[in-house]
Structure formats: C-alpha cells, structure tokens
Protein backbone atom coordinates (compact mmCIF):
# COMPACT_ATOMS: atom_id res chain seq x y z
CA UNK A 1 176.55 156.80 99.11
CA UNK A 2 172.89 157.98 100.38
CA UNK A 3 170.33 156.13 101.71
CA UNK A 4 166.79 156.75 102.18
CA UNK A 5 164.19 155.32 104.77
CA UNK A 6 160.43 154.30 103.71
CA UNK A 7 158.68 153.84 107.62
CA UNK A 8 155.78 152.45 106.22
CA UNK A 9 157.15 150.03 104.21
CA UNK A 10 161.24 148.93 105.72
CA UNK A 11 162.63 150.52 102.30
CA UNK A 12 165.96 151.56 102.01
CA UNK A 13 168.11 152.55 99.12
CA UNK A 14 171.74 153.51 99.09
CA UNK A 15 173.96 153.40 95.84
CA UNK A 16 177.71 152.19 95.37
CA UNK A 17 180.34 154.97 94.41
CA UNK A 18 180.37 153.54 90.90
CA UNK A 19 176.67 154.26 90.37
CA UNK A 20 174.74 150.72 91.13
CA UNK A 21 171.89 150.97 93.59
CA UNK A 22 170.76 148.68 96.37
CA UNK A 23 167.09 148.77 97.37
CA UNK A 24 165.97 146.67 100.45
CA UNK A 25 162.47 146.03 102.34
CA UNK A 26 162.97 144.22 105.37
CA UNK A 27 160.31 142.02 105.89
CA UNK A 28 160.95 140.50 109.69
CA UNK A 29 157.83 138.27 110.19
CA UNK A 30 159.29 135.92 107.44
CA UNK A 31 162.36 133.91 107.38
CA UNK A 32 162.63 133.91 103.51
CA UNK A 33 164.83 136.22 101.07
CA UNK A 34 164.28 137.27 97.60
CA UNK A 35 167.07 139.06 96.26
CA UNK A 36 167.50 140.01 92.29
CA UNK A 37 169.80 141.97 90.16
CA UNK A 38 168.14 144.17 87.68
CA UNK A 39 169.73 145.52 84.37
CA UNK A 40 167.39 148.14 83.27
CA UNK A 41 167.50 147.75 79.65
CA UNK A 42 165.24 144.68 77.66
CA UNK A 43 164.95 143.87 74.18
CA UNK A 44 163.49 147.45 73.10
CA UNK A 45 167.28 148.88 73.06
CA UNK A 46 168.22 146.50 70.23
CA UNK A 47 169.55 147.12 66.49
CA UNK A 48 167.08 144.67 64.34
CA UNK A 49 169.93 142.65 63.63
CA UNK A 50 170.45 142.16 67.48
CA UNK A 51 166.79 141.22 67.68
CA UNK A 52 166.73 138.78 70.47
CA UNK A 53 169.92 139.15 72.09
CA UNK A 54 169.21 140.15 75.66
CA UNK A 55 167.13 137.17 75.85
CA UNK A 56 170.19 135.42 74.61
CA UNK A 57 172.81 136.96 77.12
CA UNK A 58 170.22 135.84 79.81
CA UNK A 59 170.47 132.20 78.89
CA UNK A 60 174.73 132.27 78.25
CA UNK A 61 175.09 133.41 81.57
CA UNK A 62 173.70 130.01 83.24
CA UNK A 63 176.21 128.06 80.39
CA UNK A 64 178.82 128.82 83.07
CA UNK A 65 181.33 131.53 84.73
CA UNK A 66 184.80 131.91 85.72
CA UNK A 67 183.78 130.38 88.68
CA UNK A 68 181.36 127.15 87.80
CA UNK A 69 180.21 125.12 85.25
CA UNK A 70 176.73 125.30 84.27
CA UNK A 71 176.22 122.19 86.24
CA UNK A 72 178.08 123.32 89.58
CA UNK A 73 175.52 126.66 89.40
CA UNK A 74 172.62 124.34 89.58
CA UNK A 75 173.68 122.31 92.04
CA UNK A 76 175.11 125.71 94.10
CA UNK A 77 171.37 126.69 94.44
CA UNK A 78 169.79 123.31 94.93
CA UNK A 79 172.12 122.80 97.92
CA UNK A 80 170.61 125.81 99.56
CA UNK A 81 167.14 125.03 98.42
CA UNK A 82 166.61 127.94 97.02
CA UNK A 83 164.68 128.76 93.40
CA UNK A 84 167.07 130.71 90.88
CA UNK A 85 165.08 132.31 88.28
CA UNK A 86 165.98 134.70 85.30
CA UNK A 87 163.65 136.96 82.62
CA UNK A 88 163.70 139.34 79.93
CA UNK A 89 161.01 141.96 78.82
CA UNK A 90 160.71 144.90 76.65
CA UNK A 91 162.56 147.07 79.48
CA UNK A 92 164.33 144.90 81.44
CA UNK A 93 166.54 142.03 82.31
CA UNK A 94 166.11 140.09 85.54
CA UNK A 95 168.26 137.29 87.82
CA UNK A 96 166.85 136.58 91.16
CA UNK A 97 166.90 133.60 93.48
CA UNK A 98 164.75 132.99 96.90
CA UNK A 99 166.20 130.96 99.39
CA UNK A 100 166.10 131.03 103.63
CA UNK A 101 166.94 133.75 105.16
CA UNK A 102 170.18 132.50 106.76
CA UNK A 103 171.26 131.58 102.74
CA UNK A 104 171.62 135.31 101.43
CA UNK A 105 175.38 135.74 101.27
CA UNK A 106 175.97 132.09 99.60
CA UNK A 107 172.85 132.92 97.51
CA UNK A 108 173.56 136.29 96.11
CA UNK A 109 176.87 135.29 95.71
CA UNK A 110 175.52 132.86 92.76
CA UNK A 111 173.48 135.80 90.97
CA UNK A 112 176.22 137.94 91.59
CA UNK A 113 178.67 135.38 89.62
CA UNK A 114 176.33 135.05 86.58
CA UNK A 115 175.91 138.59 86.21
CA UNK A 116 179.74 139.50 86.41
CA UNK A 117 181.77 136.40 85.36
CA UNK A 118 179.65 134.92 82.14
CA UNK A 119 182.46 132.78 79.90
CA UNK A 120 180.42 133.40 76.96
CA UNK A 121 181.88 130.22 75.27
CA UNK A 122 181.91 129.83 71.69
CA UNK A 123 180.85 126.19 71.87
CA UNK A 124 178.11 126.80 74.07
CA UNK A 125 176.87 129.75 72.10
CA UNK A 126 176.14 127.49 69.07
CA UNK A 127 174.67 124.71 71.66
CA UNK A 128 172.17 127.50 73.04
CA UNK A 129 171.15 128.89 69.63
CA UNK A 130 169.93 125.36 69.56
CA UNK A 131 167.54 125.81 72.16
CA UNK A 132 166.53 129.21 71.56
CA UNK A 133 165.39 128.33 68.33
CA UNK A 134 163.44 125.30 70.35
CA UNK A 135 162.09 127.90 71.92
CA UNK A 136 160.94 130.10 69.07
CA UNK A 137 159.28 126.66 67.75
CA UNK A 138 157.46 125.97 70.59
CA UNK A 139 155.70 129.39 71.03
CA UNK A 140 155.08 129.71 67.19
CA UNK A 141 152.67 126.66 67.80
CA UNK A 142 150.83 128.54 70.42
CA UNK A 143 148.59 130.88 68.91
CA UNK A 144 148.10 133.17 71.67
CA UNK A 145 151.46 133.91 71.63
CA UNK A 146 151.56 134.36 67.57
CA UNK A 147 148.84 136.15 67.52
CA UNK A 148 150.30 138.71 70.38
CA UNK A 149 153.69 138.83 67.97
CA UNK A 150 151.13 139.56 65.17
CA UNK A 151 149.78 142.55 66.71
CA UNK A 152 152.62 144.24 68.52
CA UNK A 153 154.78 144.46 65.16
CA UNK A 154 151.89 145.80 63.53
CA UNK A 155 150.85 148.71 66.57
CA UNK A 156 154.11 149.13 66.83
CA UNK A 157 156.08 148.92 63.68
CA UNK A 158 159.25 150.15 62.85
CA UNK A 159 160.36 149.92 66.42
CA UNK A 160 161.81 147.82 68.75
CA UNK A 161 158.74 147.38 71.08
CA UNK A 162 157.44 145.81 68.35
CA UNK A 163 160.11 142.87 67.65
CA UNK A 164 160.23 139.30 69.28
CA UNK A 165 161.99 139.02 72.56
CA UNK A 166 163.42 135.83 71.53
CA UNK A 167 164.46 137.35 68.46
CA UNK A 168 163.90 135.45 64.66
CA UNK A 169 165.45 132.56 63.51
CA UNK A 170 167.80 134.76 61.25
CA UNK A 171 169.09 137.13 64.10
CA UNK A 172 169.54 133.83 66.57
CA UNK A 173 171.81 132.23 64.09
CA UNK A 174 173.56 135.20 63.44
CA UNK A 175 174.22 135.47 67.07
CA UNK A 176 178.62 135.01 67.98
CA UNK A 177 181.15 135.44 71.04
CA UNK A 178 181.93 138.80 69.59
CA UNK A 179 178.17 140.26 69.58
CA UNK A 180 177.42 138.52 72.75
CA UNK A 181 180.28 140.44 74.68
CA UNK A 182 179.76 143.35 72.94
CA UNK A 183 176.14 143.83 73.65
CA UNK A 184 176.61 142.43 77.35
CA UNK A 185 179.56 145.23 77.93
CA UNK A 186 177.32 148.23 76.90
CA UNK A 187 174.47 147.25 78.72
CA UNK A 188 175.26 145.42 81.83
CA UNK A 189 177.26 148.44 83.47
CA UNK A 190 177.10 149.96 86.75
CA UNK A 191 174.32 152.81 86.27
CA UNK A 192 172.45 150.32 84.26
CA UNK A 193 172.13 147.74 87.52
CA UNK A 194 169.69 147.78 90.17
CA UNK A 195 169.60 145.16 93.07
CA UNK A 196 167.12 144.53 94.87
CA UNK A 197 165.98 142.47 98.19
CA UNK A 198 163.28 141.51 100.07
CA UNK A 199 162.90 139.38 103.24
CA UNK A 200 164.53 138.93 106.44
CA UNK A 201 167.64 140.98 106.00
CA UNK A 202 168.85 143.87 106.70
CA UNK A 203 169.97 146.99 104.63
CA UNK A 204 173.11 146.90 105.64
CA UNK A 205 174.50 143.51 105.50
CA UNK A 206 172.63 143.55 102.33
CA UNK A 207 174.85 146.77 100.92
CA UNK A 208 177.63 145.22 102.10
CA UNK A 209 177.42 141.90 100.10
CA UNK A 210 176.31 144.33 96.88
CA UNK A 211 179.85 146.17 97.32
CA UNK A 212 181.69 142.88 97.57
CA UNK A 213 180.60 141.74 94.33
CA UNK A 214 180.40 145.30 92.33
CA UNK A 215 182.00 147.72 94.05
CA UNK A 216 184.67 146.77 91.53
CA UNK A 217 182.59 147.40 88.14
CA UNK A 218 184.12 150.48 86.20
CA UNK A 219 181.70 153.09 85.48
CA UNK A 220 180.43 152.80 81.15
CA UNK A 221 178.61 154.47 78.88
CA UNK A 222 175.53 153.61 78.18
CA UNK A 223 174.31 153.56 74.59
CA UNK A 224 171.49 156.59 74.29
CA UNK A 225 167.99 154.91 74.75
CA UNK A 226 165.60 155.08 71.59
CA UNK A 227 163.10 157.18 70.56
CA UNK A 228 159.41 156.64 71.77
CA UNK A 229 157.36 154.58 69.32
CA UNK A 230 154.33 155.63 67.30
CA UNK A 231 151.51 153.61 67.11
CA UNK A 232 150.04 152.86 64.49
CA UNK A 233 146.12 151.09 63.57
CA UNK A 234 146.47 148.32 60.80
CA UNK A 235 143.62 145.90 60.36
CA UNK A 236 145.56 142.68 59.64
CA UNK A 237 144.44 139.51 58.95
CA UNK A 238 146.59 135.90 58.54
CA UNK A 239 145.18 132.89 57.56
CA UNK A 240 146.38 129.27 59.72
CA UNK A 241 144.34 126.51 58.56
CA UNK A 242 145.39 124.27 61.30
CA UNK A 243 143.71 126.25 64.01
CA UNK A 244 140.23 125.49 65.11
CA UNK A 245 139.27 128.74 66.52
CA UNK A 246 139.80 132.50 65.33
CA UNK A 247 142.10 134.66 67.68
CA UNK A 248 141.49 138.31 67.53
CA UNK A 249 143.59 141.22 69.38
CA UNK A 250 142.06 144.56 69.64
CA UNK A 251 143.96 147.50 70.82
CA UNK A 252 144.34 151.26 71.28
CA UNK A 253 147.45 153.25 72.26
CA UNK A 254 146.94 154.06 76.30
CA UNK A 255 149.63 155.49 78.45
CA UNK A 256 153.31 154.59 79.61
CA UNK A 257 153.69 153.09 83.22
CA UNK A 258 154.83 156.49 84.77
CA UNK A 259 151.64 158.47 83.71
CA UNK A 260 149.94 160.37 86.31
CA UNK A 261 146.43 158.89 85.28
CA UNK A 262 147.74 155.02 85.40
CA UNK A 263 145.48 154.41 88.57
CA UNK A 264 142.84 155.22 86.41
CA UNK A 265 143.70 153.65 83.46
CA UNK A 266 144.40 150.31 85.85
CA UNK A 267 140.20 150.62 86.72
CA UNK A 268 139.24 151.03 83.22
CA UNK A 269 141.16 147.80 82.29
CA UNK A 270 139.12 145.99 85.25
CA UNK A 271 136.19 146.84 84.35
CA UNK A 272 136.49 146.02 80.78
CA UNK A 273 138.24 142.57 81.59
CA UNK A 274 139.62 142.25 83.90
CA UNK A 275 138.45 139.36 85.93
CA UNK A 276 134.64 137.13 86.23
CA UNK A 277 132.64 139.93 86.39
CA UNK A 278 134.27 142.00 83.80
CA UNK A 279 131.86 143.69 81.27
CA UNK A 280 133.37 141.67 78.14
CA UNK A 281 133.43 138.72 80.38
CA UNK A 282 129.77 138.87 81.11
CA UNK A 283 128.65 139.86 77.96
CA UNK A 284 130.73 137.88 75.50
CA UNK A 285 131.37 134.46 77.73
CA UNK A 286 128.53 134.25 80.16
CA UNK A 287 125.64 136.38 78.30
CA UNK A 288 126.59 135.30 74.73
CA UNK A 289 128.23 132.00 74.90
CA UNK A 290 130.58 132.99 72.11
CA UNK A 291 134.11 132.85 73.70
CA UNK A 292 135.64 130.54 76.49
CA UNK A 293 138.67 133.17 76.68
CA UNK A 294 138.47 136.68 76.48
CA UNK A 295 140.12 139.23 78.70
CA UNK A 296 141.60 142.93 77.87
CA UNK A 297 145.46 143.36 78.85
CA UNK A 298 147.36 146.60 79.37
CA UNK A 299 151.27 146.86 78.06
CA UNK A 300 153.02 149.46 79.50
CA UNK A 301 156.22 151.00 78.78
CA UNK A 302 158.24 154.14 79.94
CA UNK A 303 157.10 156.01 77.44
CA UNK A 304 154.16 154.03 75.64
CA UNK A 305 151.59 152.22 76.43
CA UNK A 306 148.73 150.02 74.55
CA UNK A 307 145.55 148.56 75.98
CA UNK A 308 144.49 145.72 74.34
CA UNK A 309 141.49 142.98 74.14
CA UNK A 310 142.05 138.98 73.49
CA UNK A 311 139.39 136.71 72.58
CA UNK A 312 138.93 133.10 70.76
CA UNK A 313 136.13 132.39 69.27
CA UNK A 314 134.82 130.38 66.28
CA UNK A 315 135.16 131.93 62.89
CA UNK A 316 130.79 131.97 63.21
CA UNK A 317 130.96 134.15 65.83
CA UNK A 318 133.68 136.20 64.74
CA UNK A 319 132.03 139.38 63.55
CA UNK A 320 129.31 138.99 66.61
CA UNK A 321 132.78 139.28 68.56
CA UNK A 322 133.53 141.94 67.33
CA UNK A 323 130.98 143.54 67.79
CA UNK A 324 130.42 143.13 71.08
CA UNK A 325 133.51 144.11 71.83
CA UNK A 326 133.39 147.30 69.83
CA UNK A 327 129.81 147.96 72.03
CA UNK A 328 131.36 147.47 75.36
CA UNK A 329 134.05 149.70 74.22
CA UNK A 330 131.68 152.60 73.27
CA UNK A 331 129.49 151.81 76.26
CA UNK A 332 132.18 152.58 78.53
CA UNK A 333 133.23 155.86 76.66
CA UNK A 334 129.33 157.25 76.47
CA UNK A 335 128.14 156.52 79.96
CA UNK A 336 129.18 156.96 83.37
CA UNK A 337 130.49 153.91 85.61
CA UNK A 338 127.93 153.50 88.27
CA UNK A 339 128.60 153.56 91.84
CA UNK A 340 128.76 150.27 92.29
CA UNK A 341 130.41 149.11 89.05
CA UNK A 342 133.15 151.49 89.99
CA UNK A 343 133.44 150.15 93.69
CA UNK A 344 133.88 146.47 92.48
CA UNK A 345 136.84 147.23 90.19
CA UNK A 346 138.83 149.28 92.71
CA UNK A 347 138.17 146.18 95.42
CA UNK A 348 139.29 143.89 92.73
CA UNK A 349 142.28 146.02 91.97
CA UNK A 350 143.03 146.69 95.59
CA UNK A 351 143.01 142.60 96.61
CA UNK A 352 144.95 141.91 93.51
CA UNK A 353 147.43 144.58 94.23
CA UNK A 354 148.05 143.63 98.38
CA UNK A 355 147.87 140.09 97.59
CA UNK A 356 150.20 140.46 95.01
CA UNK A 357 152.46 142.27 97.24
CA UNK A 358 152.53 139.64 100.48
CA UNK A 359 155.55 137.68 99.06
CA UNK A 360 159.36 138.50 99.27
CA UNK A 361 159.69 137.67 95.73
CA UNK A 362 156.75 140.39 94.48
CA UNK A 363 158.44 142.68 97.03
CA UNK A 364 161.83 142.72 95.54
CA UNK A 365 160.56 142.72 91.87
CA UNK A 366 158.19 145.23 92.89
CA UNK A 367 161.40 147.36 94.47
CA UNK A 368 162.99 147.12 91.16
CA UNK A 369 160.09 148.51 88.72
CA UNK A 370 159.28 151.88 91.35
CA UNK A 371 163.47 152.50 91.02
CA UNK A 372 163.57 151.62 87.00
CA UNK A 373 159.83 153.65 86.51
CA UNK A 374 159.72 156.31 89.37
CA UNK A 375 162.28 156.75 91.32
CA UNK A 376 160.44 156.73 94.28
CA UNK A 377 158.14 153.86 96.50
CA UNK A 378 154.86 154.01 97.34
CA UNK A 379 153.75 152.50 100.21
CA UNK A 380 150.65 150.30 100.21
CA UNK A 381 148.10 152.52 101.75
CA UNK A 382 149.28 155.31 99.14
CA UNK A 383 148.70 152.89 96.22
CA UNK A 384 145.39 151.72 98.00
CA UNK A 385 144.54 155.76 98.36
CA UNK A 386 145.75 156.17 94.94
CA UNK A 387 142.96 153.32 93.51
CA UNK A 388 140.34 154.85 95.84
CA UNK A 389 140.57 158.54 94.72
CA UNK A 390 139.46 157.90 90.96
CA UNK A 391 135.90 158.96 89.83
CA UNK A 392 133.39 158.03 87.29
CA UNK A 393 133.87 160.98 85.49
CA UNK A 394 137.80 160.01 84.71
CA UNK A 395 137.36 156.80 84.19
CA UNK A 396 134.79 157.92 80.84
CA UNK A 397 137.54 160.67 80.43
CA UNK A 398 139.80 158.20 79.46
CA UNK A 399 137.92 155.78 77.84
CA UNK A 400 137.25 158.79 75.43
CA UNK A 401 140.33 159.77 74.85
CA UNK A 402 141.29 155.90 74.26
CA UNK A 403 138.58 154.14 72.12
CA UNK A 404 138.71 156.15 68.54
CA UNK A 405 137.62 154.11 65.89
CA UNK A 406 140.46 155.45 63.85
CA UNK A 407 142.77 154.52 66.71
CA UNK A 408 141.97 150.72 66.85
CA UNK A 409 144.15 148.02 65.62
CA UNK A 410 142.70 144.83 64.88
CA UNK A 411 144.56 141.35 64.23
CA UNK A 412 143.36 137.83 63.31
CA UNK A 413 144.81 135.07 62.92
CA UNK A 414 142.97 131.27 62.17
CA UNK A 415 141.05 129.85 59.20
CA UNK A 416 139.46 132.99 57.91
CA UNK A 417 138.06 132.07 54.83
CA UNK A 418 137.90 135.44 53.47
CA UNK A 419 136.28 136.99 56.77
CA UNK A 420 138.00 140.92 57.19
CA UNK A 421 136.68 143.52 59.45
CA UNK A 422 136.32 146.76 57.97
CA UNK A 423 137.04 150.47 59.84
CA UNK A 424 133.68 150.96 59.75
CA UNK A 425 132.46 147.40 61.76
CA UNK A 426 134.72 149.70 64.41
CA UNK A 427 132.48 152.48 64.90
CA UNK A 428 128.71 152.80 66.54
C-alpha cells in the first residue's frame, strides 16, 4: 500500500494489494460525500460487434445483484437521500452516489454491490435491449446529437472513437448473458478500478470501506488498449427533410488531454467559443444574426484530440456560416490575441474551472480523470498558474498548427437541397 499527501488540496491516494486505488479529498467545511468507482476503460476498447456494450453493462448492473433487486437498490439510496448516478464515455465508465456525510459506509456499500455482484439476467438483458434501443430512438431525433455521430465516424473512421456509445441497433440486439459477462470480466478488474471520494471523510475510513468490498477481487488481465486513431478530413453532407434548420460541425485534429500545451489549447477554445463574448459568438449570433446556437467544443482523449465548431443556421445562411467561421478561424491563426482579449478568456477559464471545482461531486470526478490522465493532482492555484502563464504568441502557435484547410472536416446534416461546401470555401 502507499499513500501520498496533496497539502494544498486534502488528497490522498493509497492502493489495495490487488492493484485498485483509492483517491480521497477531504473537504471538512461540508457535510456532504461524493464517492464513485471508476473503471478506466469506455466504449473506445470495443470490437465493432461489441459496439455499445459498456454502455450496456452500465445499465445491467442497476437490473439487480446478488444482493437486491433492481427495486430494493432504488429504494437503498432513496432511504439515505442520496443521488446514485452512473455514465459511460469514450474512456471511461462511472458509478457514483452523493449522500450526507454520516451515509458513506451504507452508501458506498450500494456502488460497491453494483459494481461486484451484477446478476446479469438473461430475462432482463432482453428487457433492457428494449430500452436501449428507446434510447438510440430518442437521440436519433435530436439532431445535435446525429449530427455529432455524423462527424465523429467520419474524423475518426475506422476506429472505435468514432462508434456510438450506445452502440447500433444491430450490435444491441446481438447483445447475450455470455457477451455481457465476458466483456464485464476483462474490463472491470482490479488495475482497471479507481475509487474515488470527496467530502467530509477521511482517507482512512474511506480505504478501509474500499478493502471491505475489493480487497477480495483477483488480479486480471487486461485486454491490450488500441491503437491511437488517425484523423481523417471528409466533407460530408446528409440530407433530413424534416429538419428546419441546417446543422454544421467543423473540426480539426487538436491534442489528447495529457498534452503539455492543453492550457493553451483550453484558451484558444474560449476565445473562439467559448462563452457570450466568444469571437464566433459575436460575430455569427450577435453581429450577423445568422445562428441562435453556435459554440466550438474540444474532445479530448489520451491520445487524440479534436476541436470542433457547432452551429444551426438556416440553409440561406449556410455558406455565410461558413464562412464566417472559416474567417474567425484564420483570424485567430494570422494575428496576435490582444492583451485584453487574452485576459478575458483566461478569467473566463479560471471562474469556470474554480467554480466547477466547489462541489464534492466535481471533486471526486475530478480525482478520477488526474489518476486515469496524469497520475498526479494539481492543486487549484497550479491549474490557475497554469491558465495564467500562456502568451499571445502560443495561443497563434497553435491555432497554426490547428486550422489547415486540408485538415478540416466538415459535416451537414438538414434539407440541403444540393448545397456542398467545397475544400476550397475552406481556405482564405
């Protein structure tokens, strides 16, 4: 077992003999907990005809345990008044609940039982593929969401990063008890599981409930993550009649969450659009009138990354869209940031990053990413010094290095009526 101390945040991290880690920041002037368990593998570890699956382990293990019924686990965490709560991303797989302080051990006693006692029951696997593909319905209609699934499998195609989380409706039906276990056995094993807590607690008692519940686990094998994906810069273009606006995604490969230059790369996303006074917000929504939504985004991975812009507009406006994004794009990559430009993205990136920290619940997740991404925690004031060190001069240092015309992907999706953007419309 070792431990290790953070003083200026309470962090402290000790790991069981069979290889799971426990991560704690004691957070005394609240009498709340937020405590998770973490399996550090999402749907990017999939074979295509798993596509979907850890999102579909996550939702067996509330069908019931060895322990309680479905129903007996909600009513387990509504009799404590706590929240139980469970996602899956690209890279990860989470199960956390947030409850009183003095509610911890009966608490994490619930996660602890989904995670390790899942029935997996044949009867409720067909129920859930049910819902799933409920689920798969329901986003399909949103076109944000399509359009998003649209232009990841393009960027990245060929890979898993580029695949549904919640899988297609081939790979959900194809889903049984024996896949289930099988892909829950390789992946949720002791070096693959992180837990994490935040609150009033302490380290120890906090250790000690871990090794209650998986001190037992036998050490696996992991299977050997994939490859890093390549990028890739289609144009693509899908016609839905039934939509009133046009929905475009622009993006460019940037870099994975561990990169040196991510502090950076976080300003260049706010200033592009990342909030009210956002250059594409200005100058598309405010200045133009063209779009009521239109923000750029940043997906990060551990070893890929792709910054990407969103906006809905009419199919009028589409081209002058476009455009305008292409200019702020090229604006940012042949002149320098000014001084105050520069000064209101790193205060907008500072608040957003301390006030997204002043929960237990962003503490503990926030405990989990530094272990599954760096190995290490930062404290606040050396993220804050972090954000303040970056210059003009790096911020148009990446911007160059991002926005190649021959690096952009494009995707639309809405009544086109013929309308394409050509490689060319991409360059100034």
């Amino acid at each position: 077992m070792r431990s290790k101390a953070h003083p200026a945040r309470e962090i402290e991290r000790t790991t069981l003999p069979n290889g799971v880690r426990v991560i704690t920041e004691r957070m005394p002037h609240v009498r709340s907990v937020s405590v998770g368990v973490y399996i550090g593998t999402g749907s990017r570890e999939e074979e295509i005809h798993e596509t979907g699956i850890s999102h579909f382990v996550e939702h067996m293990v509330f069908k019931g345990t060895k322990n309680r019924s479905a129903e007996q686990i909600a009513r387990s965490v509504d009799s404590i008044g706590g929240g139980l709560d469970a996602f899956t991303s690209k890279e990860l797989v989470s199960y956390n609940v947030k409850v009183l302080d003095e509610h911890l051990p009966e608490a994490f006693e619930i996660v602890a039982d989904l995670v390790r006692n899942p029935l997996f029951e044949k009867h409720d696997i067909e129920k859930e593929k049910g819902v799933i593909l409920e689920e798969l319905k329901m986003e399909a209609d949103n076109p944000e969401y399509l359009i998003h699934e649209i232009f990841s499998s393009n960027f990245w195609k060929g890979h898993a990063l580029g695949r549904s989380i919640l899988g297609t409706k081939q790979t959900i039906r194809g889903f049984d008890r024996d896949a289930v276990e099988t892909y829950y056995q390789q992946f949720y094993a002791p070096a693959n599981i992180v837990i994490t807590a935040a609150g009033n607690l302490s380290h120890k008692s906090m250790h000690r409930l871990a090794e209650d519940r998986f001190a037992d686990l036998k050490r696996r094998k992991l299977r050997p993550p994939k490859e890093a994906p390549q990028p890739h810069a289609p144009l693509i273009f899908r016609n839905k009649n039934s939509l009133e606006q046009v929905h475009v995604y622009l993006g460019v490969p940037s870099i994975p969450v561990p990169h040196e230059s991510r502090f950076i790369c976080y300003i260049l996303n706010a200033i592009l659009g990342g909030g009210m006074s956002s250059r594409l917000f200005q100058n598309i929504r405010e200045k133009q009138g063209l779009a009521y939504t239109v923000y750029s985004e940043l997906a990060m991975y551990r070893d890929a990354g792709c910054m990407m812009v969103y906006a809905g507009t009419s199919l009028k406006w589409a081209g002058k869209v476009i455009d305008s994004i292409v200019h702020e794009l090229h604006e940012v990559t042949e002149h320098l940031v000014s001084p105050e430009e520069l000064r209101r993205a790193k205060d907008h990136l500072k608040g957003s990053s301390v006030l997204g920290l002043e929960s237990t619940s962003s503490r503990m997740g926030n405990l989990a990413r530094q272990e599954l991404y760096f190995k290490k925690f930062l404290t606040i004031d050396e993220m804050l010094e972090r954000i303040e060190q970056v210059t003009a001069e790096e911020v148009q240092s990446l911007a160059q290095q991002f926005f190649e015309p021959k690096r952009m992907a494009v995707a639309m999706l809405g009544r086109l009526e013929g309308f394409r953007v050509r490689r060319q419309d991409l360059t100034r």
